[in-house]
Each structure stands twice: as structure tokens, then as C-alpha cells.
N, C-alpha and C. Protein backbone atom coordinates (compact mmCIF):
# COMPACT_ATOMS: atom_id res chain seq x y z
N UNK A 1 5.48 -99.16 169.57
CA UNK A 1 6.26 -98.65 170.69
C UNK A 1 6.25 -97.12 170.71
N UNK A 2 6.07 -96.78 169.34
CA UNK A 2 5.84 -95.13 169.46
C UNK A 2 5.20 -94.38 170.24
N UNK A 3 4.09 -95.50 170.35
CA UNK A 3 2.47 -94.79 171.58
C UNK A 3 2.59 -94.75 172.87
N UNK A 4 4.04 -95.45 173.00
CA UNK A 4 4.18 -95.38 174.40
C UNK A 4 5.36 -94.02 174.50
N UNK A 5 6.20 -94.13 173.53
CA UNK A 5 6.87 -93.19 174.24
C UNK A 5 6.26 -91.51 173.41
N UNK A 6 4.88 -91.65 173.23
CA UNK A 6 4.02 -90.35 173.28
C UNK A 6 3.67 -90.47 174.97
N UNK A 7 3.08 -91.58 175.07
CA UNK A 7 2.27 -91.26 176.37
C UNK A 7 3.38 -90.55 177.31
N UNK A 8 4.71 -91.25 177.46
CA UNK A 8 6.00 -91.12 178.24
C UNK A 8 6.10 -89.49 177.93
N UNK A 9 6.32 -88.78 176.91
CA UNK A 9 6.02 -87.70 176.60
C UNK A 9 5.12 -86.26 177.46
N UNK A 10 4.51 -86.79 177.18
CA UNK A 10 3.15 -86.16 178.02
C UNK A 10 2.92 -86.22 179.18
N UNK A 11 3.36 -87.58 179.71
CA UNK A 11 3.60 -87.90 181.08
C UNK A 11 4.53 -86.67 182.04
N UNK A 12 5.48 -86.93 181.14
CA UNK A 12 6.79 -85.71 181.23
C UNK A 12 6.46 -84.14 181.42
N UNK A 13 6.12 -84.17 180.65
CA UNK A 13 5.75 -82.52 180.19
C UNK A 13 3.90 -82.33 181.33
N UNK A 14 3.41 -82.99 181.31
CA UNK A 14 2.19 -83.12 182.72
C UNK A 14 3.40 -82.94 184.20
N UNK A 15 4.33 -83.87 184.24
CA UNK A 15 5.07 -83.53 185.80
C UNK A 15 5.83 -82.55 185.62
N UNK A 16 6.13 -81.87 184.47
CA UNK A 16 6.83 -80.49 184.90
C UNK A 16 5.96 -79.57 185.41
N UNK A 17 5.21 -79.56 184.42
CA UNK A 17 4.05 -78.22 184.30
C UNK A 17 3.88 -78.50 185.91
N UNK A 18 3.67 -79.45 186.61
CA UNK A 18 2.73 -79.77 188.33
C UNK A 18 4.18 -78.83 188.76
N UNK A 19 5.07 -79.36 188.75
CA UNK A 19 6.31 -78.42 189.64
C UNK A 19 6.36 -76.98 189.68
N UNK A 20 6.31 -76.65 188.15
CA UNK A 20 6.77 -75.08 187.90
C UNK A 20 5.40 -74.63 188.03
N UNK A 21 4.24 -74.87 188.36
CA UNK A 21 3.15 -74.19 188.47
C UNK A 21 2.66 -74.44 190.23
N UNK A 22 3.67 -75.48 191.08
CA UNK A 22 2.89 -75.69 191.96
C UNK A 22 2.89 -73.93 192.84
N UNK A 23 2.14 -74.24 193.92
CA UNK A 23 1.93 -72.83 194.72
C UNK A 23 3.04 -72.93 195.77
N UNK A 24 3.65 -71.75 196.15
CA UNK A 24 4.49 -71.76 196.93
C UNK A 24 4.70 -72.62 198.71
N UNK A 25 3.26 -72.72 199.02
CA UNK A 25 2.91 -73.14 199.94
C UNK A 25 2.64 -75.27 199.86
N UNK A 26 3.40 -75.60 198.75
CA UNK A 26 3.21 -76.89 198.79
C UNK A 26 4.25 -77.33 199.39
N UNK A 27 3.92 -78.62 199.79
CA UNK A 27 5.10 -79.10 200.82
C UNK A 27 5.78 -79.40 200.37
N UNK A 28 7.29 -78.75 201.18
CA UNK A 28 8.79 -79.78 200.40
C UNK A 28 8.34 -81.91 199.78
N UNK A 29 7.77 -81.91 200.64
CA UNK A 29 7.93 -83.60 200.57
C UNK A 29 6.88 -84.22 198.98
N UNK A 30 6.37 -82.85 199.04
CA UNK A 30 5.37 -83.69 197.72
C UNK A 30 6.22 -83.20 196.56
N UNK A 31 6.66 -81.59 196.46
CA UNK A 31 7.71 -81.34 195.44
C UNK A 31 8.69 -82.43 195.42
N UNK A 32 9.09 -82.98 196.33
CA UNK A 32 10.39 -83.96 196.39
C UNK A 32 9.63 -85.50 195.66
N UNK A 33 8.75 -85.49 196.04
CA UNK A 33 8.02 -86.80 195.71
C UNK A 33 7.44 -86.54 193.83
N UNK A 34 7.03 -85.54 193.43
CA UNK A 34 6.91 -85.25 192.06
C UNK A 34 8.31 -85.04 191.46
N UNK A 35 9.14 -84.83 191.73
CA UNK A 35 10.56 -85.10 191.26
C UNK A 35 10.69 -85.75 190.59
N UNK A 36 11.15 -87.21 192.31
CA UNK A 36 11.25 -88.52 191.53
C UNK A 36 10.38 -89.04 190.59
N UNK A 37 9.04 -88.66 190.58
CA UNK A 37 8.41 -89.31 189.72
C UNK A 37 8.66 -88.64 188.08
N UNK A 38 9.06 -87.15 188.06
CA UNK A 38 9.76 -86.42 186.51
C UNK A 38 11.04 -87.48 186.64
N UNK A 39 11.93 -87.40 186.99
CA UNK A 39 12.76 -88.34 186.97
C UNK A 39 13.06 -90.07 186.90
N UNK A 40 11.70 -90.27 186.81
CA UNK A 40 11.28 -92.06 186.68
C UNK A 40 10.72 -91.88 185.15
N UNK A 41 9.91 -90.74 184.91
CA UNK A 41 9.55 -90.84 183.50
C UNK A 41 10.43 -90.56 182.52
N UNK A 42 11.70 -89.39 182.74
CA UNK A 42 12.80 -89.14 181.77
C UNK A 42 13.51 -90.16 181.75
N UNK A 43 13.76 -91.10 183.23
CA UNK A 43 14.74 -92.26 182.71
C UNK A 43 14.00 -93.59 181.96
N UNK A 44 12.43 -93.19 182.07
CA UNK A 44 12.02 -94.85 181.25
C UNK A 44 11.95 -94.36 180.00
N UNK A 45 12.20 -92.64 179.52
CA UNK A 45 11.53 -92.61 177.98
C UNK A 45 13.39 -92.16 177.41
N UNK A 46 14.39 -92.55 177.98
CA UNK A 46 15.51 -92.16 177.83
C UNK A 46 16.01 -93.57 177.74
N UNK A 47 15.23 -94.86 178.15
CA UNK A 47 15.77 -95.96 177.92
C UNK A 47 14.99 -96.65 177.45
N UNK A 48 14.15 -96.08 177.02
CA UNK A 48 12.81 -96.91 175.77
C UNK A 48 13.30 -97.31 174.59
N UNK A 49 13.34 -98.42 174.20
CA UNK A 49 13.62 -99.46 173.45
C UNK A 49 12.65 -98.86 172.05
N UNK A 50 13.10 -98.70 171.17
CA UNK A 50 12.34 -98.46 169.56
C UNK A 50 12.84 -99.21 168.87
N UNK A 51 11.88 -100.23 168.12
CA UNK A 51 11.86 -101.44 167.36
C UNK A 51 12.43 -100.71 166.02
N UNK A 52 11.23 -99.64 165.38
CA UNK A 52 11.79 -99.18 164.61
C UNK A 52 13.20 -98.23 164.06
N UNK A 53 13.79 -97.85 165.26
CA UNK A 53 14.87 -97.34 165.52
C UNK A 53 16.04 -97.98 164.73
N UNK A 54 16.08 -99.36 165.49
CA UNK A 54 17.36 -100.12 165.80
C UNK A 54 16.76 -101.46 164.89
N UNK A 55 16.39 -101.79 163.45
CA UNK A 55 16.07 -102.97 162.75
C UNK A 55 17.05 -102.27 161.51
């Protein structure tokens, strides 16, 4: 389960970097649309289940 919440990781840190680097001239609707998607990856790696965690 670790490998996933690397990928979840990276995933994360890939949709910030797109925001804080996009160009000023990108459209509200795609910034709004990369959001939700930083915000779909912090809440699946914020509710990721670790086997080894919790045994």
C-alpha cells in the first residue's frame, strides 16, 4: 500500500507545481478544474488505508 500512497504523493506535488507555475493567461475554468483534481488527490492520500500502520 506504500506504492500507492508514493504514487498519491507525486500525484500531489505534479498538481501543485501545474497551478503555481501555470501562465497567467490560463483559463479560470481549467485552474478551477486542476483544483479539484489537487483536492481529489489530498483527500484519497489523507484517507488511504495503511495495512502496516494500523496491525
Amino acid at each position: 500500500m506504500s506504492g500507492r500512497r508514493e504514487e498519491l504523493e507525486k500525484e500531489l506535488e505534479l498538481a501543485k507545481k501545474r497551478i503555481d507555475e501555470a501562465p497567467k493567461d490560463t483559463p479560470h475554468a481549467l485552474i478551477e478544474a486542476w483544483t479539484k483534481e489537487l483536492d481529489s488527490i489530498s483527500f484519497e492520500l489523507n484517507n488511504l488505508y495503511d495495512d502496516e500502520e494500523n496491525d
